[in-house]
Protein backbone atom coordinates (compact mmCIF):
# COMPACT_ATOMS: atom_id res chain seq x y z
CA UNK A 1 -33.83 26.67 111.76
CA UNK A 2 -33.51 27.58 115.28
CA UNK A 3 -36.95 28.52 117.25
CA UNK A 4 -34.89 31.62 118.78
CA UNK A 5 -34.14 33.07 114.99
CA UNK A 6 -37.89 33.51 114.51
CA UNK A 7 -38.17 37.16 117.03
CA UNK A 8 -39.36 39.87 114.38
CA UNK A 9 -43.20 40.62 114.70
CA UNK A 10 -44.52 40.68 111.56
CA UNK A 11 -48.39 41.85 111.19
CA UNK A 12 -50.48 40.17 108.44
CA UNK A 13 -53.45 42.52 106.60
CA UNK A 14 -56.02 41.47 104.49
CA UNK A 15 -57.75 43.73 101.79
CA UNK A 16 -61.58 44.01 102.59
CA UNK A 17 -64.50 45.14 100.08
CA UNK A 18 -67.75 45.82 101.37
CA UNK A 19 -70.10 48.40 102.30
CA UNK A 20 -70.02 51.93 104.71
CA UNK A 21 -72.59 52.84 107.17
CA UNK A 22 -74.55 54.37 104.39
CA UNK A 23 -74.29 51.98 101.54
CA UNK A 24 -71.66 53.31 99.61
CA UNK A 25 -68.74 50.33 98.87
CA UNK A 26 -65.51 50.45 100.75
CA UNK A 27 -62.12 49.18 100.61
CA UNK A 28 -59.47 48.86 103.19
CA UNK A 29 -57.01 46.56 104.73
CA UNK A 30 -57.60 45.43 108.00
CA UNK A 31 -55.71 43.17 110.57
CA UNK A 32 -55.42 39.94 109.75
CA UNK A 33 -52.93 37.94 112.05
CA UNK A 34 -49.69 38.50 113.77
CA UNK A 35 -46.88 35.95 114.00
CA UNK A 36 -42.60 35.80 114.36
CA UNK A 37 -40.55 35.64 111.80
CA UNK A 38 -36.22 35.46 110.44
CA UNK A 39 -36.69 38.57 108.50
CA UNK A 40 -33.42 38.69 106.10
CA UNK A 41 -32.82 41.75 102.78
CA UNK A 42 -31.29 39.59 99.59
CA UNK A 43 -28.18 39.98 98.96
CA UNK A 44 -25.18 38.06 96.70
CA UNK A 45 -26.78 36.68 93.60
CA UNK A 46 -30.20 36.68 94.92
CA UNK A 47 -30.16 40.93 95.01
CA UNK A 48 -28.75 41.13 91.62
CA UNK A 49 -31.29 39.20 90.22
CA UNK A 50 -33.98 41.25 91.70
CA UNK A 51 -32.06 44.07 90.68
CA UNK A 52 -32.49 42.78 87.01
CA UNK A 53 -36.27 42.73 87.42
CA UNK A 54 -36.26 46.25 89.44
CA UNK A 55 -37.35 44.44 92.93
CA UNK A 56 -33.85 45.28 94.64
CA UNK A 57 -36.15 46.16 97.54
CA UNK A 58 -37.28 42.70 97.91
CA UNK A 59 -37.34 41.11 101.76
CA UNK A 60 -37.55 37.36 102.87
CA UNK A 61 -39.54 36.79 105.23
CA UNK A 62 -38.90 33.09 106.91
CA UNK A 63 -41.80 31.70 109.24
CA UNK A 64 -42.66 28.07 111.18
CA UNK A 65 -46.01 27.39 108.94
CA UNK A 66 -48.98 27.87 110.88
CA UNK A 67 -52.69 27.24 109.02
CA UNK A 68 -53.29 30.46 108.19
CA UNK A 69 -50.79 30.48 105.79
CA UNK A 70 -52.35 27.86 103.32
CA UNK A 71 -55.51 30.53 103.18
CA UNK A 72 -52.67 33.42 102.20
CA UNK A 73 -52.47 34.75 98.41
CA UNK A 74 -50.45 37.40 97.19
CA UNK A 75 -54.10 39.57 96.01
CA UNK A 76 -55.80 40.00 99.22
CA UNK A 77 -52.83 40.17 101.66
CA UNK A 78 -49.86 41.63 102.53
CA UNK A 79 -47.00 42.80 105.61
CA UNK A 80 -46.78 45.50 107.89
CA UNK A 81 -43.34 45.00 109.29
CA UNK A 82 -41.58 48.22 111.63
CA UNK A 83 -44.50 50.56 109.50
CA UNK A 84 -43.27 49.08 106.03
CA UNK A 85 -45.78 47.67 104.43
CA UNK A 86 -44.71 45.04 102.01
CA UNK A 87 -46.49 43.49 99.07
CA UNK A 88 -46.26 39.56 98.83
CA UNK A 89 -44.84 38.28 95.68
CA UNK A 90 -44.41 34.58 96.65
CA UNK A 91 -45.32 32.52 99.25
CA UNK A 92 -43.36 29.32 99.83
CA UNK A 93 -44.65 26.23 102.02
CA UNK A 94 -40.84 24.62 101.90
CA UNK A 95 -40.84 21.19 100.62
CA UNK A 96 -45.03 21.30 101.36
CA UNK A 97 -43.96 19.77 104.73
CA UNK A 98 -45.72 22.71 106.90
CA UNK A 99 -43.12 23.26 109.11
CA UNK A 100 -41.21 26.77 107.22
CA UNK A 101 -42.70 28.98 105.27
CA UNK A 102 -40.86 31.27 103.17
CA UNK A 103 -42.37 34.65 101.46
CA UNK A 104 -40.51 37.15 99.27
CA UNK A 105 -41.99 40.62 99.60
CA UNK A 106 -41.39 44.40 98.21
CA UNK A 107 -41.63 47.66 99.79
CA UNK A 108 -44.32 50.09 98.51
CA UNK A 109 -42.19 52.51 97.43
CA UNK A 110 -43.57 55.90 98.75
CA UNK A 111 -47.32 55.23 99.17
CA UNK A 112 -49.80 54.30 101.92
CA UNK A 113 -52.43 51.91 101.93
């Protein structure tokens, strides 16, 4: 894949447990890493089997493999892309060669954080 097709910023955030000022426990996602990515909605055969699975909302997201991503799991992270936040469904280190990696995400349909 050409270098140049990789020009969407796509913002990585990892889900955080721990403690407030006070002691009471917390959750939130914070920022985990930024990086470029192809970012391409299914279509053809691909949509309609989403569709069958009610995932029609699904987005691939296509990125040159950088570390980070063998540390990525579809629990404790997921995208912020143009103030969608996706959640990760499958990540995909193509061929295990680290050089693409491929992840299949949904929209949150309707709620924040």
């Amino acid at each position: 894949m050409n270098a140049g097709m990789f020009k969407k910023l796509v913002s990585f955030e990892k889900y955080v447990e721990g403690f407030d000022e006070i002691g009471n426990p917390s959750q939130e996602w914070v920022d985990y890493k930024k990086t470029y990515a192809y970012v391409n909605g299914l279509s053809g055969s691909e949509y309609w089997e989403a569709a069958n699975v009610r995932q029609e909302n699904t987005v691939e997201f296509t990125f040159r493999w950088k570390p980070f991503f063998d540390k990525l799991n579809t629990k404790q992270f997921r995208i912020n892309f143009q103030n969608n936040i996706y959640n990760i469904n499958l990540i995909d280190n193509v061929q295990f060669k680290n050089k693409t990696v491929k992840i299949k995400a949904v929209t949150k349909s309707g709620t924040e954080g």
